[in-house]
PDB file of N, CA and C in Angstrom:
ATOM      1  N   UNK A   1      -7.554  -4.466 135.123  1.00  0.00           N
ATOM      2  CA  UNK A   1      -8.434  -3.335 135.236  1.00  0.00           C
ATOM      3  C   UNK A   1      -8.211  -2.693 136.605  1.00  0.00           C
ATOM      4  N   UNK A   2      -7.852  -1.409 136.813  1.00  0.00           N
ATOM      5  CA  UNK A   2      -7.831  -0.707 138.175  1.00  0.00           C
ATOM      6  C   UNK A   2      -9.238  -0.812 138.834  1.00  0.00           C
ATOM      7  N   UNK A   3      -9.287  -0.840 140.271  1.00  0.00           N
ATOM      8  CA  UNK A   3     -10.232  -1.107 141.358  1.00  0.00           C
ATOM      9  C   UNK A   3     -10.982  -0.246 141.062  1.00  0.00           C
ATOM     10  N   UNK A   4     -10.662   0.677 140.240  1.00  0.00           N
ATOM     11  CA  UNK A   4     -12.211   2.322 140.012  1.00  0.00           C
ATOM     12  C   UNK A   4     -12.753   1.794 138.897  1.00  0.00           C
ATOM     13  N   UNK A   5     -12.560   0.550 138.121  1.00  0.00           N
ATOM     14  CA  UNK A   5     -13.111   0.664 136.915  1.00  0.00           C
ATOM     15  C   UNK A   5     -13.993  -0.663 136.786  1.00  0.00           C
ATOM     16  N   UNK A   6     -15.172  -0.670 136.172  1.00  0.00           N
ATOM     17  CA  UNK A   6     -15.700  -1.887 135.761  1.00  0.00           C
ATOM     18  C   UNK A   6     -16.433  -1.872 134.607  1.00  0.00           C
ATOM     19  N   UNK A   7     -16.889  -3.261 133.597  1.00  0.00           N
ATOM     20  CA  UNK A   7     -16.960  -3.431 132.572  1.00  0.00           C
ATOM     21  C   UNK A   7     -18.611  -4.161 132.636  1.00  0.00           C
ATOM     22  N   UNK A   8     -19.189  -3.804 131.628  1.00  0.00           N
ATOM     23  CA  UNK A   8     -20.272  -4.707 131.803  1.00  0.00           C
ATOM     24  C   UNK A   8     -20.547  -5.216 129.762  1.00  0.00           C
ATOM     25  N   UNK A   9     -21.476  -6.301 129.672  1.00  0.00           N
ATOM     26  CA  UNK A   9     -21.639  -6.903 128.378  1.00  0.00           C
ATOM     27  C   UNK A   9     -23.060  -6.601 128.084  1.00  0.00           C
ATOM     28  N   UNK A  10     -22.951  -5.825 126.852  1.00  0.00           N
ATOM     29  CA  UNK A  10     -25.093  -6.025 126.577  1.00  0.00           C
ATOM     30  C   UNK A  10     -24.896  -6.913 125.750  1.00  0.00           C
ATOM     31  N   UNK A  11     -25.783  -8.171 125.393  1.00  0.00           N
ATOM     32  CA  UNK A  11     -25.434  -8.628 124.062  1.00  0.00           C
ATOM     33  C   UNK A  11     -27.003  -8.928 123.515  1.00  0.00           C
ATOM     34  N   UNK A  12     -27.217  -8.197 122.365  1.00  0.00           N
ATOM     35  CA  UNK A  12     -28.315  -8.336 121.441  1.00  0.00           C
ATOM     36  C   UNK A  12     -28.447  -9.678 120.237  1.00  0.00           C
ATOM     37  N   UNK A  13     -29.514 -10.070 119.844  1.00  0.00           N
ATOM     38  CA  UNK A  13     -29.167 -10.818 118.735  1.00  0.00           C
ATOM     39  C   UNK A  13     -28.181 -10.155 117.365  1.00  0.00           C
ATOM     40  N   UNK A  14     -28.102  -9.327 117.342  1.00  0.00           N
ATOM     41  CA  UNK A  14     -27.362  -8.678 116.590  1.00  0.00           C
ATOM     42  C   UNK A  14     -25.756  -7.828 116.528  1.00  0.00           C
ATOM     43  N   UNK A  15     -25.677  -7.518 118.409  1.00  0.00           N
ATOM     44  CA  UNK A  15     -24.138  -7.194 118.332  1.00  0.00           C
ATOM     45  C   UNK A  15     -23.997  -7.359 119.731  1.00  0.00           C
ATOM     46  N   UNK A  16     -22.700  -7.241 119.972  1.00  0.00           N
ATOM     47  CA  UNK A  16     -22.437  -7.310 121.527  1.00  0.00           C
ATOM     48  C   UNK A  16     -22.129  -5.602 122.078  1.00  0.00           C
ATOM     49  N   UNK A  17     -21.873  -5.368 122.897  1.00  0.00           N
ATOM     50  CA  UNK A  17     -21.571  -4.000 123.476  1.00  0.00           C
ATOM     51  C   UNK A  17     -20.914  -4.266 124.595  1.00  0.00           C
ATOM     52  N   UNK A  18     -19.884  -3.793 125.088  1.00  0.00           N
ATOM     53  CA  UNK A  18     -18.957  -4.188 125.897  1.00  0.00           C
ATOM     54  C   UNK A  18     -18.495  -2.590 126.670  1.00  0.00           C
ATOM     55  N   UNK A  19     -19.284  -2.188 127.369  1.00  0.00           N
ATOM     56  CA  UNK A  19     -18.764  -1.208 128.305  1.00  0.00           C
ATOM     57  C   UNK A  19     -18.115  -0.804 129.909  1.00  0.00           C
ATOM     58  N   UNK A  20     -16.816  -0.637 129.044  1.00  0.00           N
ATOM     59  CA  UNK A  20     -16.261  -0.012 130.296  1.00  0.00           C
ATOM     60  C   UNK A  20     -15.727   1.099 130.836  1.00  0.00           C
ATOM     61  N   UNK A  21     -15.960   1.362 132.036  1.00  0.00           N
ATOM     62  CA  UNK A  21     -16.563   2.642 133.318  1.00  0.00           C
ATOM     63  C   UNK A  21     -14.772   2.435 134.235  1.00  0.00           C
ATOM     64  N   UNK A  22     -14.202   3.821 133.793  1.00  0.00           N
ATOM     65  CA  UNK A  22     -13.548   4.570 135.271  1.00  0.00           C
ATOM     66  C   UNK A  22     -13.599   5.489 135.645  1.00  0.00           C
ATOM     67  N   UNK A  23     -14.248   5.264 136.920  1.00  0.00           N
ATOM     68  CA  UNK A  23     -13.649   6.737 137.759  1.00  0.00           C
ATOM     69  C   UNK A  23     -12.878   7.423 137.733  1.00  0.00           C
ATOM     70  N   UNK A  24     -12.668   8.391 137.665  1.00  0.00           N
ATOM     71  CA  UNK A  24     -11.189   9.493 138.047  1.00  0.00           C
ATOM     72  C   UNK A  24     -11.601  10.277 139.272  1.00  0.00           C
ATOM     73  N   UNK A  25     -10.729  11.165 139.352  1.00  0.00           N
ATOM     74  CA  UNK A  25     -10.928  12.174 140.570  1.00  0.00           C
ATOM     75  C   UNK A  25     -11.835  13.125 140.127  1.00  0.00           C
ATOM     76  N   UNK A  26     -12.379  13.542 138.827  1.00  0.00           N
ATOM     77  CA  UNK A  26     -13.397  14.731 137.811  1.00  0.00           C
ATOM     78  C   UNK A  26     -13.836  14.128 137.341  1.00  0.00           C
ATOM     79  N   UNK A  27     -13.802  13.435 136.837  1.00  0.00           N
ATOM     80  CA  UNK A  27     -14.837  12.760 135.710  1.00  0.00           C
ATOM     81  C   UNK A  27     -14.919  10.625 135.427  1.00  0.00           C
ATOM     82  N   UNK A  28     -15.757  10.404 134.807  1.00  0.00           N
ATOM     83  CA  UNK A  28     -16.217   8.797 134.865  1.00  0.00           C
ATOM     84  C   UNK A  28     -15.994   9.224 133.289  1.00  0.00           C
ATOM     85  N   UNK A  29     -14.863   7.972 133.058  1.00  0.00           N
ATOM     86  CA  UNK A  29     -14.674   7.740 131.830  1.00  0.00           C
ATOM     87  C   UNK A  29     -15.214   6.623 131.229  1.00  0.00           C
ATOM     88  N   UNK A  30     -15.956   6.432 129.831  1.00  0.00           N
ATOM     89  CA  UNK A  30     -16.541   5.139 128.946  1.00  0.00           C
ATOM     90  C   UNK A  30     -16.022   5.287 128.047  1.00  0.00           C
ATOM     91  N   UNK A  31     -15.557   3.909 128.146  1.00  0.00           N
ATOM     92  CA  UNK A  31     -15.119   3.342 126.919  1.00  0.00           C
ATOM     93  C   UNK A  31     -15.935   2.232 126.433  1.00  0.00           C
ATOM     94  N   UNK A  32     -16.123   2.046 124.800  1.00  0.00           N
ATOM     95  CA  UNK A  32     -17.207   1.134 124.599  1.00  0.00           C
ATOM     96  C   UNK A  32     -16.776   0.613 123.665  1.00  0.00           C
ATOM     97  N   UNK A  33     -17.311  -1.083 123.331  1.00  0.00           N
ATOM     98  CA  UNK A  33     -16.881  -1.259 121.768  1.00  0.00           C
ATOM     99  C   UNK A  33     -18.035  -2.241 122.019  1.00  0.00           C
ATOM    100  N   UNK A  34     -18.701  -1.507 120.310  1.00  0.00           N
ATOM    101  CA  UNK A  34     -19.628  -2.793 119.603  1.00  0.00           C
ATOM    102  C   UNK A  34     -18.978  -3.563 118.297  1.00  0.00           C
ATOM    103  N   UNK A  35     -19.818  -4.610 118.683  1.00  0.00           N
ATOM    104  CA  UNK A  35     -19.226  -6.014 117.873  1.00  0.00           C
ATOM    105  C   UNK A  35     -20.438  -6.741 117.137  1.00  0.00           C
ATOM    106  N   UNK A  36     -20.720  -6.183 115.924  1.00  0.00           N
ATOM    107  CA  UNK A  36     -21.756  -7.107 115.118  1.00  0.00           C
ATOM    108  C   UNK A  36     -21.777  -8.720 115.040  1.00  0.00           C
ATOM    109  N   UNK A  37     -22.958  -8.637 115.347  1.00  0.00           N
ATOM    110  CA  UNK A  37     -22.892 -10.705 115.356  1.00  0.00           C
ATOM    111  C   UNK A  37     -22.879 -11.052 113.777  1.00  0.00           C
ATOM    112  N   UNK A  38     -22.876 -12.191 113.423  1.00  0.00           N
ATOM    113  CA  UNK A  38     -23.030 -12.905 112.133  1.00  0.00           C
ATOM    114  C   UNK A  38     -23.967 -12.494 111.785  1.00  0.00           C
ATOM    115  N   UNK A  39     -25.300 -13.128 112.881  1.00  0.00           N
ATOM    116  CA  UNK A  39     -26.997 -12.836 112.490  1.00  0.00           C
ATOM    117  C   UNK A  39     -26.919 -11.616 111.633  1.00  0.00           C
ATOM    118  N   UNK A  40     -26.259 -10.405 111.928  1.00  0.00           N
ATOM    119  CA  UNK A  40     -26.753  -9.108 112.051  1.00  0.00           C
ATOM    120  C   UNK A  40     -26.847  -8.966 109.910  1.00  0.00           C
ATOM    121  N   UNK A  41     -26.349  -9.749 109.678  1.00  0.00           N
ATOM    122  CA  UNK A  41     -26.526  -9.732 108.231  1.00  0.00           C
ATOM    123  C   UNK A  41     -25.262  -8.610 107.343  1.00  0.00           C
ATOM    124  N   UNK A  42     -25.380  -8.006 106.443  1.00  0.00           N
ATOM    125  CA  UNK A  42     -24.281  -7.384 106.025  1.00  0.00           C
ATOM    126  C   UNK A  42     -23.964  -6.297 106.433  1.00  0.00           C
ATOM    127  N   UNK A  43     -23.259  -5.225 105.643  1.00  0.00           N
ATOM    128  CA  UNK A  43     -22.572  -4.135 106.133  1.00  0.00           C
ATOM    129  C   UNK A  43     -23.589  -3.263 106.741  1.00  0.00           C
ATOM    130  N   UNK A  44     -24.596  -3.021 106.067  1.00  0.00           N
ATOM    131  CA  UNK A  44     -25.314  -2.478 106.220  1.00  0.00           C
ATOM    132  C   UNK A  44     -25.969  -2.255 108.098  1.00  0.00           C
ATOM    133  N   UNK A  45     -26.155  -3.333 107.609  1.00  0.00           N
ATOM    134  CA  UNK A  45     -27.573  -4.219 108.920  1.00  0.00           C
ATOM    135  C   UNK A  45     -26.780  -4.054 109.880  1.00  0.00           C
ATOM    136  N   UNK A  46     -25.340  -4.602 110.382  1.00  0.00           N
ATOM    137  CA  UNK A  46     -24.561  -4.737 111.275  1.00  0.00           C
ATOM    138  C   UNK A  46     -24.054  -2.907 111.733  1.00  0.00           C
ATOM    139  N   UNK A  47     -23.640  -2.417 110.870  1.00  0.00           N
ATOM    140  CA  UNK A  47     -24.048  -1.004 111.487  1.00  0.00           C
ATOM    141  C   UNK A  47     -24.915  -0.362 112.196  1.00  0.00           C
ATOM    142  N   UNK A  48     -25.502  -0.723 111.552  1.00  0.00           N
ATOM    143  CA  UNK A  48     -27.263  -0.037 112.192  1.00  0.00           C
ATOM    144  C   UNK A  48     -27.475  -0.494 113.612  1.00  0.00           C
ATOM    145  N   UNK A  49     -27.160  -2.095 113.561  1.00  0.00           N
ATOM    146  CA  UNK A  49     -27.184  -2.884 114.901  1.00  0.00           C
ATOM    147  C   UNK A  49     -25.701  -2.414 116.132  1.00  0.00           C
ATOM    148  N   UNK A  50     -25.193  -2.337 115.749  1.00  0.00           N
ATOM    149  CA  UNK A  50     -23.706  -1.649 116.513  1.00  0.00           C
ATOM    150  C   UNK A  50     -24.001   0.084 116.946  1.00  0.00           C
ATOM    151  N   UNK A  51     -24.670   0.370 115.872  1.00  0.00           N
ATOM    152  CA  UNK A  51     -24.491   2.246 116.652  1.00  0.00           C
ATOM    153  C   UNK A  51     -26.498   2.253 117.461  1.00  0.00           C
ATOM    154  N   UNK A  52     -26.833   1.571 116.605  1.00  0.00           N
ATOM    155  CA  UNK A  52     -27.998   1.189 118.343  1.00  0.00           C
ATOM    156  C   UNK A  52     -27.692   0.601 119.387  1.00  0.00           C
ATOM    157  N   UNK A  53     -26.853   0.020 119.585  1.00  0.00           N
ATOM    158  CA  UNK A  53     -26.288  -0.924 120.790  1.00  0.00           C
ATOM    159  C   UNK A  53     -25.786   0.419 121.632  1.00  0.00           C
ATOM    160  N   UNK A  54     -24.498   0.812 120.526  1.00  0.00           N
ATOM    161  CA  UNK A  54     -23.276   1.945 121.329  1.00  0.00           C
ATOM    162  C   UNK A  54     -24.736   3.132 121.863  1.00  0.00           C
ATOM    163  N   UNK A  55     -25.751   3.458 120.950  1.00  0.00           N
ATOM    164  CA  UNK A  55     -26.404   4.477 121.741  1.00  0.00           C
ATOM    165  C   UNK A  55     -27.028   4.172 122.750  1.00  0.00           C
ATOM    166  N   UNK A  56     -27.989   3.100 122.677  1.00  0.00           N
ATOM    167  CA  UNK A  56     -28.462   2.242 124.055  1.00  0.00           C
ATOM    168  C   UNK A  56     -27.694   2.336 125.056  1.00  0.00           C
ATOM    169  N   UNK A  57     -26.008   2.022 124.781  1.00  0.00           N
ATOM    170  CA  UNK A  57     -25.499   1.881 125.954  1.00  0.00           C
ATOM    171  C   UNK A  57     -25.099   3.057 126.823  1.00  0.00           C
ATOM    172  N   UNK A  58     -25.318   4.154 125.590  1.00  0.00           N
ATOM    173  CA  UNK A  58     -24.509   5.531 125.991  1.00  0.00           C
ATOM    174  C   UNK A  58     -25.496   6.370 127.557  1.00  0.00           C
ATOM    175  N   UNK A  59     -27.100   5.938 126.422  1.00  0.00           N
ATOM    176  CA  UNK A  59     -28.220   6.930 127.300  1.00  0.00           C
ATOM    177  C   UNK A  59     -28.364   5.966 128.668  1.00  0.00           C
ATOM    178  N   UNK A  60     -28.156   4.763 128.432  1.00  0.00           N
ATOM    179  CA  UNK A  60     -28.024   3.889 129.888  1.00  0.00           C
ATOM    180  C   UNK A  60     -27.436   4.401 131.166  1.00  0.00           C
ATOM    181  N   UNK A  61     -25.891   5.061 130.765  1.00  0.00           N
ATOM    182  CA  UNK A  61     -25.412   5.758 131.756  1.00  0.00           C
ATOM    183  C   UNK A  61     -25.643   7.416 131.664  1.00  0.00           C
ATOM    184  N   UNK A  62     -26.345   7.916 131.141  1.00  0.00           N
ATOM    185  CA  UNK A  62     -26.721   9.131 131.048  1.00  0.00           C
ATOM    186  C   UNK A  62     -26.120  10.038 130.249  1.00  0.00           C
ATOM    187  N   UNK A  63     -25.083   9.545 128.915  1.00  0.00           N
ATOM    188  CA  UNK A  63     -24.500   9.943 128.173  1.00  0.00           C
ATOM    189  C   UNK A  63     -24.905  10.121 126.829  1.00  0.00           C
ATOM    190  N   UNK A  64     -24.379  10.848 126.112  1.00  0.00           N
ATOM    191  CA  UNK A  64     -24.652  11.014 124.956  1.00  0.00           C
ATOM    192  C   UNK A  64     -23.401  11.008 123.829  1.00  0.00           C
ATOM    193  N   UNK A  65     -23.806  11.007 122.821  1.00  0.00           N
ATOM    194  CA  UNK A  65     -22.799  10.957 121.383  1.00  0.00           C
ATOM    195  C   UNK A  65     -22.179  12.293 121.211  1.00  0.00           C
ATOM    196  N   UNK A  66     -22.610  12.977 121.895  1.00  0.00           N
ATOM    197  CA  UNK A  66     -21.935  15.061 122.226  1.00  0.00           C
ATOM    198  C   UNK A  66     -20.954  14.811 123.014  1.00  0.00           C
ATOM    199  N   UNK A  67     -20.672  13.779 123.996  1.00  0.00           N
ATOM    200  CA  UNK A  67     -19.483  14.087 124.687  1.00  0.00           C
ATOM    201  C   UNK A  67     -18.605  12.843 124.450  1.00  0.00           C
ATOM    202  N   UNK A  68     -18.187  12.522 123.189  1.00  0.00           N
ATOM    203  CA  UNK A  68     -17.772  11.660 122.598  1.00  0.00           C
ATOM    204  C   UNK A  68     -16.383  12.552 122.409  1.00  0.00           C
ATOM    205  N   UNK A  69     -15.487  11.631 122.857  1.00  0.00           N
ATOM    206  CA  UNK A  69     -13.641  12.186 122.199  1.00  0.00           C
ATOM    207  C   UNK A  69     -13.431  11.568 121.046  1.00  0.00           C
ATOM    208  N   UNK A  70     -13.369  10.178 121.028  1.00  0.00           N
ATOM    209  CA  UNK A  70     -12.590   9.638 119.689  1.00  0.00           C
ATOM    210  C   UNK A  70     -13.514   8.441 119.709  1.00  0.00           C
ATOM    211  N   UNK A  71     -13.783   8.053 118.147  1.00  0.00           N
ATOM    212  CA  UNK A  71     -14.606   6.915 117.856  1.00  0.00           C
ATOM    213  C   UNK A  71     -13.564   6.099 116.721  1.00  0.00           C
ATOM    214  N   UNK A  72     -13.169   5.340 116.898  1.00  0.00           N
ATOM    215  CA  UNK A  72     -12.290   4.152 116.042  1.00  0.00           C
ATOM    216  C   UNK A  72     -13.356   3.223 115.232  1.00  0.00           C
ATOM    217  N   UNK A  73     -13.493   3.058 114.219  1.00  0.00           N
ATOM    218  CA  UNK A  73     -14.269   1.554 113.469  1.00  0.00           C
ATOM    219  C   UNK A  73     -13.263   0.794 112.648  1.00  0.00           C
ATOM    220  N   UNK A  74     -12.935  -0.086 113.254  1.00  0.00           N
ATOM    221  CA  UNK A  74     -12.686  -1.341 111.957  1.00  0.00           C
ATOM    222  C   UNK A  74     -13.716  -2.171 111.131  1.00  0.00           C
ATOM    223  N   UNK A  75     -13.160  -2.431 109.770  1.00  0.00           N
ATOM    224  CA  UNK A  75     -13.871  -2.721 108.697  1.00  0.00           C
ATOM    225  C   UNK A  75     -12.835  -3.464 107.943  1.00  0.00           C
ATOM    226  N   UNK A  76     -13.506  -5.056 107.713  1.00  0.00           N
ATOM    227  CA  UNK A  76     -12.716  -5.502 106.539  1.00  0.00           C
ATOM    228  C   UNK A  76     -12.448  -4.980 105.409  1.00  0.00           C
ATOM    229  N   UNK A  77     -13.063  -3.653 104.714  1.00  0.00           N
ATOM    230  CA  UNK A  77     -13.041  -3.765 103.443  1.00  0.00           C
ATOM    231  C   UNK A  77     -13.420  -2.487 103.612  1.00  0.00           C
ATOM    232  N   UNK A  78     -12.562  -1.347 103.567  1.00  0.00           N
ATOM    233  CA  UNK A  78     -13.242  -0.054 103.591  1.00  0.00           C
ATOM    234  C   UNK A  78     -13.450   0.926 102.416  1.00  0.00           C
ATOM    235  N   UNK A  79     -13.174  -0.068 101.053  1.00  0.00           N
ATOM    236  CA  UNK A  79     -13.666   0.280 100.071  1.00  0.00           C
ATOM    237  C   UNK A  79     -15.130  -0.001  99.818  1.00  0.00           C
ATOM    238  N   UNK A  80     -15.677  -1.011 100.278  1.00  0.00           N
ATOM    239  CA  UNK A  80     -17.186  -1.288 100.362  1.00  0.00           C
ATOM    240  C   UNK A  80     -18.411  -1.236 101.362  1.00  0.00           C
ATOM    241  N   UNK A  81     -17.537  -0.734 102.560  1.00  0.00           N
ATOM    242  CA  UNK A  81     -17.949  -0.555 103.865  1.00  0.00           C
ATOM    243  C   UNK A  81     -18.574   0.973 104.233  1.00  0.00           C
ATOM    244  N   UNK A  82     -17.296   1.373 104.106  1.00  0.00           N
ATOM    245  CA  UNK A  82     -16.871   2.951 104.622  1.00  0.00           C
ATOM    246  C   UNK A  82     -18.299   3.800 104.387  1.00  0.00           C
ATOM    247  N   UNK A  83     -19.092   3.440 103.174  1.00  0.00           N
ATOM    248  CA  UNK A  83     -20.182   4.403 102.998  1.00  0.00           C
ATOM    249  C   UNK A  83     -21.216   4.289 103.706  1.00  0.00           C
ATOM    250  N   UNK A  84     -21.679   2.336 103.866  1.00  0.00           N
ATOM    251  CA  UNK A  84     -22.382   2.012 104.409  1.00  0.00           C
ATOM    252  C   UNK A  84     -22.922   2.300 105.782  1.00  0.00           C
ATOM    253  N   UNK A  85     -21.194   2.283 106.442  1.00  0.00           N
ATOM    254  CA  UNK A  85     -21.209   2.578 108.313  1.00  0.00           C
ATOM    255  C   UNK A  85     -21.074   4.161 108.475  1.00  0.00           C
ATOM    256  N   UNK A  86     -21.212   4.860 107.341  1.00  0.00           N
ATOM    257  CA  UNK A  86     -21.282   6.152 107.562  1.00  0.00           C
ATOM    258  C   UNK A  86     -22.526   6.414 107.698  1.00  0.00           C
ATOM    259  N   UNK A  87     -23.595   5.825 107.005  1.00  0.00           N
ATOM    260  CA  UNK A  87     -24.967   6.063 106.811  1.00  0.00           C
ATOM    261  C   UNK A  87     -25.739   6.073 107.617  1.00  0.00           C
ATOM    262  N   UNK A  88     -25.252   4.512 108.192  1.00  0.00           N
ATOM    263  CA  UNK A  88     -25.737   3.974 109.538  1.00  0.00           C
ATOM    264  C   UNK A  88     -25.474   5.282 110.858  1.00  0.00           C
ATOM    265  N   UNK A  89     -24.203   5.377 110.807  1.00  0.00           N
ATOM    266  CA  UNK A  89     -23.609   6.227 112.320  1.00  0.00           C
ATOM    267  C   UNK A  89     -24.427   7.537 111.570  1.00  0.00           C
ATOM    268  N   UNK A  90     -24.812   8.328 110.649  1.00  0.00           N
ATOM    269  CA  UNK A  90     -25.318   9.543 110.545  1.00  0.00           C
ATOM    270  C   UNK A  90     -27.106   9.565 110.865  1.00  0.00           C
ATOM    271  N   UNK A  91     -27.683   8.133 110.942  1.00  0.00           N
ATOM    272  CA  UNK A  91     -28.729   8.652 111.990  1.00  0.00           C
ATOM    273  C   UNK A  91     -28.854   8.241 112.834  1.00  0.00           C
ATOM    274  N   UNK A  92     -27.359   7.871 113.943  1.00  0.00           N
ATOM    275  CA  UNK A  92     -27.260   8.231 114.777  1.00  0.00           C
ATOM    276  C   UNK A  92     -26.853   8.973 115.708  1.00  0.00           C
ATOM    277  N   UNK A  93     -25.604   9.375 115.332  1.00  0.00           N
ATOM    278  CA  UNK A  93     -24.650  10.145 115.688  1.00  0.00           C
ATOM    279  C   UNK A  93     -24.731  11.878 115.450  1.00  0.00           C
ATOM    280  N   UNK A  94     -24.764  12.270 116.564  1.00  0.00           N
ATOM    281  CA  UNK A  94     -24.594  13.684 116.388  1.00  0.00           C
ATOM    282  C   UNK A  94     -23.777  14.241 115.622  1.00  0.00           C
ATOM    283  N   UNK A  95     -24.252  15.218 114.502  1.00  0.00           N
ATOM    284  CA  UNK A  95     -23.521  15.973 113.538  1.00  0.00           C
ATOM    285  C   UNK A  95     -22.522  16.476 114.438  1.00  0.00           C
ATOM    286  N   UNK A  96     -22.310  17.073 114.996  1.00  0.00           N
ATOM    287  CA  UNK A  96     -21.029  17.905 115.613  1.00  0.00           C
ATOM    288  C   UNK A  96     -19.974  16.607 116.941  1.00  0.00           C
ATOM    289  N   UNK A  97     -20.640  15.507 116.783  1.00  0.00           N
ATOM    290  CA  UNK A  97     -18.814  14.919 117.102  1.00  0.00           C
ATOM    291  C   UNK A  97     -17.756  14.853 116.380  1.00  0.00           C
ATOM    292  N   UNK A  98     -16.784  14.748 116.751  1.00  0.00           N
ATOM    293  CA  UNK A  98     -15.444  14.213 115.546  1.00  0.00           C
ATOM    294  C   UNK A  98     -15.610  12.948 114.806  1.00  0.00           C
ATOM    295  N   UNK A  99     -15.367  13.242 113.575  1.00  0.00           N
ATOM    296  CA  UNK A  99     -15.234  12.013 112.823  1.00  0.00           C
ATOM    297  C   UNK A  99     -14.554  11.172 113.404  1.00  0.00           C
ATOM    298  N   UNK A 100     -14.877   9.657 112.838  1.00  0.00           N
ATOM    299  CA  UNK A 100     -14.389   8.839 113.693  1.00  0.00           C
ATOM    300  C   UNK A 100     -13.186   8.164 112.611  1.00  0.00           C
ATOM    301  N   UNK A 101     -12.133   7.610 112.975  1.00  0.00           N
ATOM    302  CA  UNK A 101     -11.173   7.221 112.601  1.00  0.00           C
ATOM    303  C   UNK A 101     -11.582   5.292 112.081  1.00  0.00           C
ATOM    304  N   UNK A 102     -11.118   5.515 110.490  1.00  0.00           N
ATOM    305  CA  UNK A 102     -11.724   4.208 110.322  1.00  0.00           C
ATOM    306  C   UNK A 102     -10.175   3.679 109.510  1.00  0.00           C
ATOM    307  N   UNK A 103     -10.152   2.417 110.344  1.00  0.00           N
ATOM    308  CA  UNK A 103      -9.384   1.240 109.933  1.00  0.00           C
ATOM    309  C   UNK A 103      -9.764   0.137 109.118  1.00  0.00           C
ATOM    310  N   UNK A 104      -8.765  -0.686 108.378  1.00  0.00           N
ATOM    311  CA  UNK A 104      -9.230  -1.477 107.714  1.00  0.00           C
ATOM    312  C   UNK A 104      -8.237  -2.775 108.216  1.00  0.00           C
ATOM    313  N   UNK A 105      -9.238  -3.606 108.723  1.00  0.00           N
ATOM    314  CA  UNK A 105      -8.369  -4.692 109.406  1.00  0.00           C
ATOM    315  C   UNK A 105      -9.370  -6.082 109.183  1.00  0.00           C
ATOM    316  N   UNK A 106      -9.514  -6.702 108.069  1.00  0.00           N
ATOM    317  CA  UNK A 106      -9.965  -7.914 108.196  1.00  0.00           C
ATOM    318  C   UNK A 106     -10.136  -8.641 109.241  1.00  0.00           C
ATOM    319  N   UNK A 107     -11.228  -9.330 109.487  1.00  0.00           N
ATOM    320  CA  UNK A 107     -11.498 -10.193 110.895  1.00  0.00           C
ATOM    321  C   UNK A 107     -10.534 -11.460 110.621  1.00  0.00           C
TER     322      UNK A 107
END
């Protein structure tokens, strides 16, 4: 990790959140990834618990889901998933970010 950047862990009973912060010369870049726990129960539940985490963590540093570039989700199974974590991220996520790019990569 470069000397401008640092990482910090939220971890809920339900997901982890893992954010990390660099400086530049204009702007403080975040990068974030949530990680549903087991607890968090199925597709459903674990969504819900992951895009409350990612928003928690966003308004923490004074950010929001509007100045979002690119959002990646992996999903074991994005034939049975894909609708679920859409549902979830649509009450949270601001209508006008970019869709987020979804993978299918078994744990």
């Amino acid at each position: 990790m470069p000397p401008d950047a640092s990482a910090e862990t939220r971890t809920s009973e339900a997901c982890r959140v893992v954010v990390r912060s660099v400086d530049g010369p204009v702007a403080r870049e975040l990068f974030l990834l949530g990680e549903p726990s087991d607890a968090a129960g199925d597709a459903a539940a674990q969504a819900r618990a992951v895009y409350a985490g990612l928003d928690d963590a966003l308004a923490a540093r004074g950010a929001a889901w509007s100045d979002a570039i690119r959002e990646t989700i992996f999903l074991a199974s994005s034939a049975s998933e894909l609708a679920v974590v859409r549902a979830a991220r649509a009450a949270v996520v601001d209508a006008t970010c970019p869709p987020p790019l979804a993978i299918e990569q078994p744990p």
